[in-house]
Structures are given as C-alpha cells and as structure tokens.
Protein backbone atom coordinates (compact mmCIF):
# COMPACT_ATOMS: atom_id res chain seq x y z
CA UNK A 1 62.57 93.82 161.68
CA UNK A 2 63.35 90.18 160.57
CA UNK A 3 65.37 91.54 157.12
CA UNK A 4 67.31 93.58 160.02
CA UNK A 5 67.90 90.73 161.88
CA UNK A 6 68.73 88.78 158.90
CA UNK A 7 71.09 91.68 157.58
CA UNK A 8 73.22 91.61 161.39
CA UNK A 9 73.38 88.11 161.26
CA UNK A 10 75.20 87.27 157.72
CA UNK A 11 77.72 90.81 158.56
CA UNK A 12 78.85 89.86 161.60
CA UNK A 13 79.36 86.20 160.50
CA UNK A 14 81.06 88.00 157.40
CA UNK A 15 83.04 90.33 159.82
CA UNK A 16 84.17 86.91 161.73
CA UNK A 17 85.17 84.95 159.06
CA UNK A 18 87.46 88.00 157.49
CA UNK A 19 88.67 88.46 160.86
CA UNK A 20 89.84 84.69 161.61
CA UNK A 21 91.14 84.79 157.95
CA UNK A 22 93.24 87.84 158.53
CA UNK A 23 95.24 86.60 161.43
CA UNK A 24 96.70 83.18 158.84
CA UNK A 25 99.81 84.20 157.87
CA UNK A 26 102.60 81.89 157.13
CA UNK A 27 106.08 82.85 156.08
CA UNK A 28 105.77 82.56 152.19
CA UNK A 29 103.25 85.40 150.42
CA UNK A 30 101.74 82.20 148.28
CA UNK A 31 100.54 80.78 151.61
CA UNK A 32 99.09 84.40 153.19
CA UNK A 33 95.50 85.22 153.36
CA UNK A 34 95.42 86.95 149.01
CA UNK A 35 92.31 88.97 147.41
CA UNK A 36 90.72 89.19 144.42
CA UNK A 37 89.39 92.63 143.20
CA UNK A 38 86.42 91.78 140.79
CA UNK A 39 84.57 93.91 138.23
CA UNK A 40 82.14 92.15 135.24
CA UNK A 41 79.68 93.95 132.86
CA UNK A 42 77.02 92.13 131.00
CA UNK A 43 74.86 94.62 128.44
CA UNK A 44 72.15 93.17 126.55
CA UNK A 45 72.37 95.08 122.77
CA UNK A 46 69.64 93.43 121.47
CA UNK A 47 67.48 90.13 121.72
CA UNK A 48 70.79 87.52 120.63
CA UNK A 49 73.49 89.81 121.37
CA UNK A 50 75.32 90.98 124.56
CA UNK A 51 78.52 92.55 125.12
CA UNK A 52 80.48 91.61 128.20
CA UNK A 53 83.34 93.50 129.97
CA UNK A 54 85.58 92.67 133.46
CA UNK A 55 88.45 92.82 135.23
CA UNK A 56 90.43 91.84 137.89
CA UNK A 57 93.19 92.62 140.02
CA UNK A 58 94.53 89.69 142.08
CA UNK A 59 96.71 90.39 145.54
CA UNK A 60 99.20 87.97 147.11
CA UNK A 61 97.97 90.02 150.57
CA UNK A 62 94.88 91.92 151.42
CA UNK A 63 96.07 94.89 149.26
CA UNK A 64 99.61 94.83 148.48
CA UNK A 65 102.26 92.21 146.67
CA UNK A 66 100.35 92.63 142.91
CA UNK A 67 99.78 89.25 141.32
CA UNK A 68 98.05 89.91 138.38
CA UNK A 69 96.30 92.50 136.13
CA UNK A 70 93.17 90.65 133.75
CA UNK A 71 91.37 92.51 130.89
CA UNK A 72 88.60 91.30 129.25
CA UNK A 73 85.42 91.38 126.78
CA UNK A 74 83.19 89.17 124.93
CA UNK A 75 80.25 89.21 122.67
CA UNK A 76 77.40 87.17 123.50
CA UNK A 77 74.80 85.26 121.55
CA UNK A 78 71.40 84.45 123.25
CA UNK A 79 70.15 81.25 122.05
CA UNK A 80 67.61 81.54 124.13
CA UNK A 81 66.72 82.28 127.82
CA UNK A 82 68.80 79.28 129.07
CA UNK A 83 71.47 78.92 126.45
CA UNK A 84 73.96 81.50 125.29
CA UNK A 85 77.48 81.34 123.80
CA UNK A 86 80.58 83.66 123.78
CA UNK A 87 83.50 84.38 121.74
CA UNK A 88 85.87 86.25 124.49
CA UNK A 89 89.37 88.14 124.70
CA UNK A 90 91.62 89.10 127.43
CA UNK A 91 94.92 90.74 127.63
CA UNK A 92 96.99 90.12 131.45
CA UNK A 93 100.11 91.13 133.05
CA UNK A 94 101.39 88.48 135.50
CA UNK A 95 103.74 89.56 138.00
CA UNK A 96 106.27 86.49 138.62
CA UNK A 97 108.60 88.18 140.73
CA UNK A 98 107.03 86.17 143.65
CA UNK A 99 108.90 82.91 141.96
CA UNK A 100 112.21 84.16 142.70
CA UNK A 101 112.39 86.14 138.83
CA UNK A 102 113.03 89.88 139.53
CA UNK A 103 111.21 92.51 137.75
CA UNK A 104 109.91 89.93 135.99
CA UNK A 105 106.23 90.12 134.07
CA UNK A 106 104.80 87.75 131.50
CA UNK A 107 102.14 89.20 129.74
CA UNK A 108 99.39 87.16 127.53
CA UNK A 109 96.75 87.12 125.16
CA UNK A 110 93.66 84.85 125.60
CA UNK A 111 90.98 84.10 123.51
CA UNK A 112 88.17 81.82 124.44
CA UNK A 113 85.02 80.07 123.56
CA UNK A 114 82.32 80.00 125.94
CA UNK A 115 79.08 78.29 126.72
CA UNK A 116 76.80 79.15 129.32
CA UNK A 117 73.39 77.05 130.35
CA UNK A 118 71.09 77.80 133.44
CA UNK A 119 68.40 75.72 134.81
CA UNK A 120 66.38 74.76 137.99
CA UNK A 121 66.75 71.52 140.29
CA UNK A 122 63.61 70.99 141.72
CA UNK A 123 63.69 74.86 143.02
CA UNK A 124 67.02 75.43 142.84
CA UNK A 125 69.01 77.69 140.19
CA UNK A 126 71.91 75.53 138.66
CA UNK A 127 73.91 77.15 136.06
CA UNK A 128 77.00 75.81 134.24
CA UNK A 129 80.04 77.65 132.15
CA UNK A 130 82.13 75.76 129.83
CA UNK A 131 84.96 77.36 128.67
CA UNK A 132 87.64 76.71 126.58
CA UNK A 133 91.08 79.24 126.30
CA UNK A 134 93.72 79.88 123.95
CA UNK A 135 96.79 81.58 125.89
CA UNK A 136 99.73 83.28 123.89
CA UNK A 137 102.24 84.18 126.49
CA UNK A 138 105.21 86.96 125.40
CA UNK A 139 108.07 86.70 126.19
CA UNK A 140 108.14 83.55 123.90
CA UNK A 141 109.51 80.34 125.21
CA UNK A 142 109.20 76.85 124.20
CA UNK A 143 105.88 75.99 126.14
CA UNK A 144 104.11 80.22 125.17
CA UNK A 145 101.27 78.85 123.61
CA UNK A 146 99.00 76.86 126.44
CA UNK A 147 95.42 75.44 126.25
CA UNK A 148 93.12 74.86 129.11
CA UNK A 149 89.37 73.63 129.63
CA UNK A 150 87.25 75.30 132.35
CA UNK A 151 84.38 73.75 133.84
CA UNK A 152 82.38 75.82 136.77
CA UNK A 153 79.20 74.43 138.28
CA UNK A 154 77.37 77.16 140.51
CA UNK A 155 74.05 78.06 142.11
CA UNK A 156 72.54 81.47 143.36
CA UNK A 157 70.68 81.48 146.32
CA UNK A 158 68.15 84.11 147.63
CA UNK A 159 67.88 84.89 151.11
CA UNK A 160 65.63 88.12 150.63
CA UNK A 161 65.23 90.81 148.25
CA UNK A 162 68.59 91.96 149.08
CA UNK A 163 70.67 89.34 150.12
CA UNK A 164 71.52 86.13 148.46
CA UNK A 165 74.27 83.59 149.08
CA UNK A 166 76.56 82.33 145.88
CA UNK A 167 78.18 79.20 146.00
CA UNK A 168 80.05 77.92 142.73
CA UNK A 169 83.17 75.27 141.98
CA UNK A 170 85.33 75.53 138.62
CA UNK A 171 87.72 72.77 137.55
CA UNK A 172 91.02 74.00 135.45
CA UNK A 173 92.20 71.40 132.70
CA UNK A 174 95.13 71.57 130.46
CA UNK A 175 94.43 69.90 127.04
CA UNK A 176 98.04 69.43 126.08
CA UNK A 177 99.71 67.60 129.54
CA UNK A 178 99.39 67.33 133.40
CA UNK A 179 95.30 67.50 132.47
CA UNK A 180 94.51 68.26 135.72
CA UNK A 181 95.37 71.93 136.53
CA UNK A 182 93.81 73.65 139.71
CA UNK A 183 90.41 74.01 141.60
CA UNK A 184 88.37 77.02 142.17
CA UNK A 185 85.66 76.89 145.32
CA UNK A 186 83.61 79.92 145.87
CA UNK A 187 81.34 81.20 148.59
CA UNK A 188 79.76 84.95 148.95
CA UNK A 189 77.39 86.83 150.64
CA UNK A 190 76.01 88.80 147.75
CA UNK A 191 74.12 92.43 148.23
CA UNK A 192 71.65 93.88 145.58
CA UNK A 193 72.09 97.07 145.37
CA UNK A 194 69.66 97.79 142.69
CA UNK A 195 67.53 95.85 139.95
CA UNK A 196 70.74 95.92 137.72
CA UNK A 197 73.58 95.66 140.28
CA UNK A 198 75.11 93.93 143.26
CA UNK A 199 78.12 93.52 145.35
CA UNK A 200 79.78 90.16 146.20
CA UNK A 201 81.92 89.55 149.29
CA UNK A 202 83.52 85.66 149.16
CA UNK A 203 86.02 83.50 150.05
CA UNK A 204 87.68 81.48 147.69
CA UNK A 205 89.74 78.36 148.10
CA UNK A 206 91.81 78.23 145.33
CA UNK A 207 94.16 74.38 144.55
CA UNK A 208 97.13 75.40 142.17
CA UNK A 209 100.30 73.61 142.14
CA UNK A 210 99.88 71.37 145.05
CA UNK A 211 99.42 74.83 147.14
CA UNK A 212 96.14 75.84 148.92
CA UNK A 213 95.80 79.56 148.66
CA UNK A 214 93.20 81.24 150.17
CA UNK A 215 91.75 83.96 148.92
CA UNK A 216 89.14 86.94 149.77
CA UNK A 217 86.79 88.02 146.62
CA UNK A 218 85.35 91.29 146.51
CA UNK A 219 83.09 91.68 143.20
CA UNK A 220 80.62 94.16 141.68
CA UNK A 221 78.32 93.13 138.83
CA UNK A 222 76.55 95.57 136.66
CA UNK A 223 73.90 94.64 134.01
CA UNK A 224 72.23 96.96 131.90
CA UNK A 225 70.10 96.81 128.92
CA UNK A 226 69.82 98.74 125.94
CA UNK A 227 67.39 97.01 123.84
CA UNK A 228 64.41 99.56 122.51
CA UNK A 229 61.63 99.02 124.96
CA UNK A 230 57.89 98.44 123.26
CA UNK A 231 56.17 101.61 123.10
C-alpha cells in the first residue's frame, strides 16, 4: 500500500510538472517547451569489454520542429568495477533551418574518448564521465573541425525497488576558444522495468548560447550481458 502511495505521489507530481511546462510557450521555437527522445545500450561481452549503442532524437516542441538526429557506439574497457574507459563514434544530422538557413543540414562525425568512475559519498552513489570529442562537420567551412571537453557529475537515487530519482549536471568546454560552451542540468523520475531495464522521464535545463531552453527527456536504458555464466 505505501509503494502505491509512493507510485501516485511522484506521477501526479510528474503529470503537474509536464503540465505547467506545456503551457510556456514564447514566440521563438528555441524558447518553447523542446524534448529529447533517448535510447542507450550497454552489453557486457566479456569481463573488460562492453559494447555500447544510443540514440537520440532532439525536438524544438513536444514532437514536431526536428532538431537533431545522433548515432552512436563505443567499446568499453572495464578496468575494474569502478573504472572503465571508452573509445566512442557518432554520426548526426543537425537541422539548422531554425537559424534562418533553409533546407539546411550539417551533418558530423564524432569520435571521442571517454572515462567513466563511480563511487559512494558516505551512502550516496556519485559517478563522474569525462569526455573528450573530436567533431568533423561536412559541409566544410573554415571552423569544420571543433573540439570540446565534457564533464557530467551525477548521482542515482533509489526510492524503492522500482522507482528511483536521477539527478546529474554536465559542463560543455571548447578546447580551441570561447572555453566555456553550455550547461546541461538533469532531473528524472526513473522506472525499473526489469533487472536489465528502465525508463527515464526528466526535465532538462539546458544553457547554450546565452539561451535557456528547456527541455523534456524521455529515455530507455537496456543492459544485457552476454558473458558465459559458471556452470
């Protein structure tokens, strides 16, 4: 009865917050209420190696005015249960037809280094990505070959056995110029919805450009693992 309790209490605070975040709308699409369609795939292969896979569709509105398409895999190496590194790539298509530029799509190829380290504060679960990406943009201009450090600081917090709450911030640096790039912070209400899955539902505030964009995030994560079990 109190999980039940618990359960009504985080979806109708859910339903409220989507429903007072619906109604913002201001006259340019960069400054309405956007989403974030999220999909990531983490599949242990053996004890050092994973492969991961994602995507993501991003939404100026709720579910129309495309923003961007993102690809993307990586192979992981498990130094050990806290410490893991990844050589990633991704392929997107950026539609920049919001900037004024009809028709117009950049598309680019990023590679990126990863390192990944998870611990405990006292009792709670800290983990930390540090990421570093390589971006070749086509068509080719002057400025098509871009490098940016990512920082994101998060924590996963369990309510039950199958709710949690995820709260995380990333920082976006460009090595080059203008260092400081844009600010990620994310809150969710996160569902198991078995051992090896669960559904996110956030809200993300997202600092790009001297514009605050806010965002909905829904995400599913799937991890599996195929590593031959003891007999």
């Amino acid at each position: 009865m109190q999980n039940l309790q618990t359960m009504k209490y985080y979806i109708a605070s859910l339903i409220f917050i989507l429903t007072m975040s619906l109604s913002y709308s201001q006259t340019s699409p960069q400054d309405k209420l956007g989403t974030w369609y999220t999909y990531f795939g983490d599949h242990r292969v053996s004890n050092k190696l994973s492969i991961s896979v994602g995507g993501q569709v991003w939404c100026y509105e709720p579910v129309t005015n495309f923003n961007l398409l993102l690809v993307k895999t990586g192979i992981d190496y498990h130094i050990n249960n806290k410490l893991k590194v990844e050589l990633g790539y991704g392929f997107l298509d950026i539609d920049k037809s919001i900037d004024g530029i009809k028709d117009k799509h950049i598309f680019e190829n990023r590679i990126s280094e990863q390192i990944y380290f998870k611990h405990r504060l006292v009792n709670l679960p800290i983990d930390h990505r540090l990421r570093i990406e390589h971006r070749i943009f086509n068509p080719r201009t002057e400025n098509s070959t871009k490098h940016r450090l990512r920082y994101r600081l998060g924590t996963k917090v369990n309510l039950n056995k199958t709710f949690f709450i995820r709260i995380n911030n990333e920082t976006l640096a460009h090595i080059q110029k203008d260092f400081f790039s844009e600010n990620r912070l994310y809150g969710a209400l996160g569902i198991n919805l078995s051992k090896s899955s669960n559904l996110q539902l956030g809200y993300m505030h997202r600092y790009i450009n001297d514009l605050n964009l806010h965002r909905l995030q829904v995400s599913v994560f799937i991890k599996t693992d195929h590593r031959k079990k003891k007999v």
